[in-house]
C-alpha atoms as a PDB file:
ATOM      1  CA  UNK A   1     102.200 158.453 119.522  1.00  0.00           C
ATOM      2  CA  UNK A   2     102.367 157.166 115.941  1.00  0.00           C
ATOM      3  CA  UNK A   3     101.582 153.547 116.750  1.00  0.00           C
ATOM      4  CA  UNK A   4      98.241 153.354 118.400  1.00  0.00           C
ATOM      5  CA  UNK A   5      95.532 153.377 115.631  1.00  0.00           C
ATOM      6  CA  UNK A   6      94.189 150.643 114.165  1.00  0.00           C
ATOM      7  CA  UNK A   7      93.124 148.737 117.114  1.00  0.00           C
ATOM      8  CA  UNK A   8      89.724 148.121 117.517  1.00  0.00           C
ATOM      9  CA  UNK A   9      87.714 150.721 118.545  1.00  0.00           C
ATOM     10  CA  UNK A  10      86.112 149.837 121.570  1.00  0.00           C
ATOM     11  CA  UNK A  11      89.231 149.369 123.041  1.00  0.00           C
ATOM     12  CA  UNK A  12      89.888 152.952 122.725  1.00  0.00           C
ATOM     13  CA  UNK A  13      93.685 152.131 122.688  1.00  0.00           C
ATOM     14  CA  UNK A  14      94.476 156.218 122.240  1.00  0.00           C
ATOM     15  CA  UNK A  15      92.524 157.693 124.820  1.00  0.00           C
ATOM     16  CA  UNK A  16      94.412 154.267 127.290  1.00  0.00           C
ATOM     17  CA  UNK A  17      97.544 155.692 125.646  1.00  0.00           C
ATOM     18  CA  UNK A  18      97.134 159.196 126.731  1.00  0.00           C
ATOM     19  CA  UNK A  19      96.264 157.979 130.192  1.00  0.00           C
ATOM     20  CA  UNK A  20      98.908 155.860 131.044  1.00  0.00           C
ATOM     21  CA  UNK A  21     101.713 158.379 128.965  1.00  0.00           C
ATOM     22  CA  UNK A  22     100.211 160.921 131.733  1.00  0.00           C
ATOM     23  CA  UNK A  23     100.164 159.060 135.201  1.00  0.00           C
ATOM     24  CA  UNK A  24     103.844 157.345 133.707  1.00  0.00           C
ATOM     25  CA  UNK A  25     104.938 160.904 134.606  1.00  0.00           C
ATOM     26  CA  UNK A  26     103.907 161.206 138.166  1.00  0.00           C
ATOM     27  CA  UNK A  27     105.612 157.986 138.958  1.00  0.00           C
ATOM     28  CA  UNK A  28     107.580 157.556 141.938  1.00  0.00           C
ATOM     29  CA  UNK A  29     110.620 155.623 140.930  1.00  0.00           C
ATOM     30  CA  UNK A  30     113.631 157.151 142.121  1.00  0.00           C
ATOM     31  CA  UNK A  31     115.725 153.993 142.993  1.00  0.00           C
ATOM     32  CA  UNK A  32     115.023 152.217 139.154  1.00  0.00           C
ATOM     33  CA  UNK A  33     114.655 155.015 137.273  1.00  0.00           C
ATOM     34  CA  UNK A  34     111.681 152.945 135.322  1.00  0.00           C
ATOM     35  CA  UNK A  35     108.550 154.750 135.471  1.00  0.00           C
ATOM     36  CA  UNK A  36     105.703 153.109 134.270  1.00  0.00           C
ATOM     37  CA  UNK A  37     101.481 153.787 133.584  1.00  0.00           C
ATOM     38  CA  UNK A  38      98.600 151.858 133.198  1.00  0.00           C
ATOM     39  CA  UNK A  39      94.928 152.271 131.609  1.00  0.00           C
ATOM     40  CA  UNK A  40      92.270 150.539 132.408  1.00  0.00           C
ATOM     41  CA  UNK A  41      89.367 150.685 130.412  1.00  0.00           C
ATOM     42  CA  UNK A  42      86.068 149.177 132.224  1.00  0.00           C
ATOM     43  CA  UNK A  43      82.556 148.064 130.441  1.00  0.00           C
ATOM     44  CA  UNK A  44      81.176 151.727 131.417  1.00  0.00           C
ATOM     45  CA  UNK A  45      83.538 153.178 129.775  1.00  0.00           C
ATOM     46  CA  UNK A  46      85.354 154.692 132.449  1.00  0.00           C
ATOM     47  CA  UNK A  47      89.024 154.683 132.340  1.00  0.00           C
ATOM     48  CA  UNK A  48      91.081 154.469 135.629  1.00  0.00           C
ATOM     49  CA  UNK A  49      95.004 154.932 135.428  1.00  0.00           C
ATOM     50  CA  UNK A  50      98.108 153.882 137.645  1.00  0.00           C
ATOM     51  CA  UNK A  51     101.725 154.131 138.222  1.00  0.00           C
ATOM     52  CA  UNK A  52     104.566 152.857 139.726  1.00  0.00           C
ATOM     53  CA  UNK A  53     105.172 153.889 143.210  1.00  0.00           C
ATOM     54  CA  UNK A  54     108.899 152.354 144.614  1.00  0.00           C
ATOM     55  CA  UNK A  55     109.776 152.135 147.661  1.00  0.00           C
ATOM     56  CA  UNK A  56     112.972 152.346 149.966  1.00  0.00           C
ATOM     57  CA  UNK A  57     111.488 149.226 151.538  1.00  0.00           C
ATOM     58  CA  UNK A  58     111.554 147.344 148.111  1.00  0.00           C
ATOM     59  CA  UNK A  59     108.807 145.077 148.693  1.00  0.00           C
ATOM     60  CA  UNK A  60     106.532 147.706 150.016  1.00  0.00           C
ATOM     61  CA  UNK A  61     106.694 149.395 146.250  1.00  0.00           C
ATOM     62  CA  UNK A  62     103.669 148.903 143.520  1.00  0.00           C
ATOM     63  CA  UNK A  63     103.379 148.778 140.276  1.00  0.00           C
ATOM     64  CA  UNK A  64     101.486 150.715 137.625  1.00  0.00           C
ATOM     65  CA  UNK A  65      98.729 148.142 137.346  1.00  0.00           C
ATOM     66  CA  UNK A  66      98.266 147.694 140.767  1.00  0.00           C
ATOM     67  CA  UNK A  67      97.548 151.203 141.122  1.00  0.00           C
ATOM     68  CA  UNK A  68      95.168 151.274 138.440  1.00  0.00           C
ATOM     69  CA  UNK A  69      93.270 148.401 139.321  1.00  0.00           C
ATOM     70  CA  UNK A  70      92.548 149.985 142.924  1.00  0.00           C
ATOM     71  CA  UNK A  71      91.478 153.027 140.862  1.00  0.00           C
ATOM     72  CA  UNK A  72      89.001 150.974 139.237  1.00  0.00           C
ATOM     73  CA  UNK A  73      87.959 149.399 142.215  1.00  0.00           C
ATOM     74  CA  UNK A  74      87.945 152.170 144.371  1.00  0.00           C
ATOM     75  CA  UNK A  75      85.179 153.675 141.923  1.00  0.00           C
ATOM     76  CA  UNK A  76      83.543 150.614 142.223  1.00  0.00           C
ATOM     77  CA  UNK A  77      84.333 148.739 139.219  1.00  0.00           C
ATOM     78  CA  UNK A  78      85.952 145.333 138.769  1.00  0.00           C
ATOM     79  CA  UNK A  79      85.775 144.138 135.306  1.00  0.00           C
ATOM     80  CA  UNK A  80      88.741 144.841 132.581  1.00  0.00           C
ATOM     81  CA  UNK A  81      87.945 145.267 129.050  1.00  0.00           C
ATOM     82  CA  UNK A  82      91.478 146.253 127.979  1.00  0.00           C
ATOM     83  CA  UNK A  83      94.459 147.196 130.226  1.00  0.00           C
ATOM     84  CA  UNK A  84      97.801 149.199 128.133  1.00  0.00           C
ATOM     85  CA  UNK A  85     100.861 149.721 130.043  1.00  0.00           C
ATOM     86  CA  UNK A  86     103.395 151.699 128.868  1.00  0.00           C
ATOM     87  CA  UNK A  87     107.604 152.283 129.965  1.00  0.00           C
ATOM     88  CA  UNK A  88     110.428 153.554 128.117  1.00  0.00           C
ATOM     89  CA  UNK A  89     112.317 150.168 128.065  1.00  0.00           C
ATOM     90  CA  UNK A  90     113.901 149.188 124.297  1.00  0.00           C
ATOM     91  CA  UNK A  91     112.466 145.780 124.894  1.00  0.00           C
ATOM     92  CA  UNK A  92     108.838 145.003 125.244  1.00  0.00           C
ATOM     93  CA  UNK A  93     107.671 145.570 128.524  1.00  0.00           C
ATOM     94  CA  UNK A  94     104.907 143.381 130.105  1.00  0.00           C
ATOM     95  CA  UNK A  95     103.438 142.870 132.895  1.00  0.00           C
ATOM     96  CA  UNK A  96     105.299 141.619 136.089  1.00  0.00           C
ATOM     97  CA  UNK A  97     104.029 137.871 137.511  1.00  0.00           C
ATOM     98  CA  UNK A  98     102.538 139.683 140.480  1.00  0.00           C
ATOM     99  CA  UNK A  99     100.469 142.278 138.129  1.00  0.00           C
ATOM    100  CA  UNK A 100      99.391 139.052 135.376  1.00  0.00           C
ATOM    101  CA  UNK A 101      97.961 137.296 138.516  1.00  0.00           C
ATOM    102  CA  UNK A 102      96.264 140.577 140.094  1.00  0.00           C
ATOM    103  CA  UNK A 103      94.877 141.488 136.084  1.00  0.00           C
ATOM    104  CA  UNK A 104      93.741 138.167 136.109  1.00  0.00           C
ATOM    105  CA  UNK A 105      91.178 138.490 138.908  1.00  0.00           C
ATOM    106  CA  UNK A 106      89.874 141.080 136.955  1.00  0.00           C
ATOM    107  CA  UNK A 107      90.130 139.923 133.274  1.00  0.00           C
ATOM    108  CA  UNK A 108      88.409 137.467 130.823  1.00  0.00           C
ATOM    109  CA  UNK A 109      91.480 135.173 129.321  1.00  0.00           C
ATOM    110  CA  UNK A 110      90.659 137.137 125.812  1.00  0.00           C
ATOM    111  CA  UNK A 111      91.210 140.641 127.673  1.00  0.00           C
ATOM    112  CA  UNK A 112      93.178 142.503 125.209  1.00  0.00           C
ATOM    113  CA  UNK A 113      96.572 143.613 127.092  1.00  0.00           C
ATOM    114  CA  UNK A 114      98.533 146.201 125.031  1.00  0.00           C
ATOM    115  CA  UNK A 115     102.424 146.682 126.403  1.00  0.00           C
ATOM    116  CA  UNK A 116     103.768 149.959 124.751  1.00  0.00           C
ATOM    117  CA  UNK A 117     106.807 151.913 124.446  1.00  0.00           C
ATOM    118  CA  UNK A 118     106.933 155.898 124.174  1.00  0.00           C
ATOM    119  CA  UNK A 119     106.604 155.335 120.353  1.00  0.00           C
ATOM    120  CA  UNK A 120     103.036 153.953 121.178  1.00  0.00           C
ATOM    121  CA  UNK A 121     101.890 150.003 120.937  1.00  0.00           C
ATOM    122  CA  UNK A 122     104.739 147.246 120.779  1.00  0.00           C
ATOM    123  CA  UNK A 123     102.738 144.353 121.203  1.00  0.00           C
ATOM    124  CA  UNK A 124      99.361 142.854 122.126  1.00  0.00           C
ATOM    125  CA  UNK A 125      98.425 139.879 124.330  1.00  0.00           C
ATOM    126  CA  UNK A 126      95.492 138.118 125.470  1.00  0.00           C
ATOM    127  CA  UNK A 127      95.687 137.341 129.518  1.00  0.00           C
ATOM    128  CA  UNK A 128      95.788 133.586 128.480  1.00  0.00           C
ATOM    129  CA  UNK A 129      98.761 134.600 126.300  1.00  0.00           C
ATOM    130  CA  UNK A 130     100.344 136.344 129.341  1.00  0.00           C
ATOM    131  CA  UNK A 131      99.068 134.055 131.868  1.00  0.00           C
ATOM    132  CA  UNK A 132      98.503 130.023 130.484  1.00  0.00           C
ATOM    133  CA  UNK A 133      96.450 127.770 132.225  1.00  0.00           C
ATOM    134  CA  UNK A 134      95.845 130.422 134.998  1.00  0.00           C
ATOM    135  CA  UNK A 135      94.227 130.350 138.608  1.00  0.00           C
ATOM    136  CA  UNK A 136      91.417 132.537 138.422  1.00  0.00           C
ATOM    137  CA  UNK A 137      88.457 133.342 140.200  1.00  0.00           C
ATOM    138  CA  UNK A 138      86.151 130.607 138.454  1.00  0.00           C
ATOM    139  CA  UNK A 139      88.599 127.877 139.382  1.00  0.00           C
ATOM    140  CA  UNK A 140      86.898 128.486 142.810  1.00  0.00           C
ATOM    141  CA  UNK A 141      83.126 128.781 141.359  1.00  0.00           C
ATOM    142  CA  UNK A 142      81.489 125.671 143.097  1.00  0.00           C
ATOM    143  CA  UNK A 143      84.183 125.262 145.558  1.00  0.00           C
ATOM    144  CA  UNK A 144      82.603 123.126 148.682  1.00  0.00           C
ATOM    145  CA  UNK A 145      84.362 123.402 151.738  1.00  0.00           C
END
């Protein structure tokens, strides 16, 4: 966990480390062997976690930040300040399409989203970054049907 100072500290990147490092080890992914775990970190401060949970029925699986982000619903809560997800992949992991879209619901287009390897953060993107010129919920502000 070398690599996750220095971030600002509201985002509380260690304590989102230390999350996702722990639910990353009750995932359920015995047909890709990719575990993965992802921290949420809300305005109250709260912190909800997720992981991966596969499937036999591939498309019925879900993915770390799925889970999290019914955590942080679930509790009542529906505003990201930061997300971090980690796996154990040499490259940079990210977030799937699916998971951008479903963060984006949640997330201002400056959210901080920190993809990290065991060896702590790899790289940092803003949901724009991840996401350009996305649908989000204020493209349907003032919607008249």
């Amino acid at each position: 966990m070398s690599n996750v100072s220095g971030f600002p500290e509201s985002h509380r990147v260690p304590e989102l480390f230390q999350a996702a490092l722990a639910v990353q080890r009750n995932a359920y992914a015995p047909y890709s062997h990719f575990p993965v775990g992802a921290a949420i970190l809300t305005p109250s401060g709260r912190i909800h976690a997720g992981c991966n949970v596969e499937n036999a029925a591939y498309p019925v699986g879900s993915c770390a930040e799925a889970g999290a982000i019914a955590a942080m619903v679930a509790a009542g809560e529906t505003e990201i300040v930061a997300l971090l997800t980690i796996c154990d992949s040499i490259e940079v992991g990210t977030c799937c399409g699916g998971c951008r879209q479903r963060v984006r619901e949640f997330a201002a287009l400056d959210t901080p989203i920190y993809a990290c390897g065991p060896d702590g953060v790899r790289a940092v993107f803003t949901m724009e970054g991840l996401l350009p010129t996305s649908f989000g919920p204020d493209n349907l502000s003032g919607f008249v049907s």
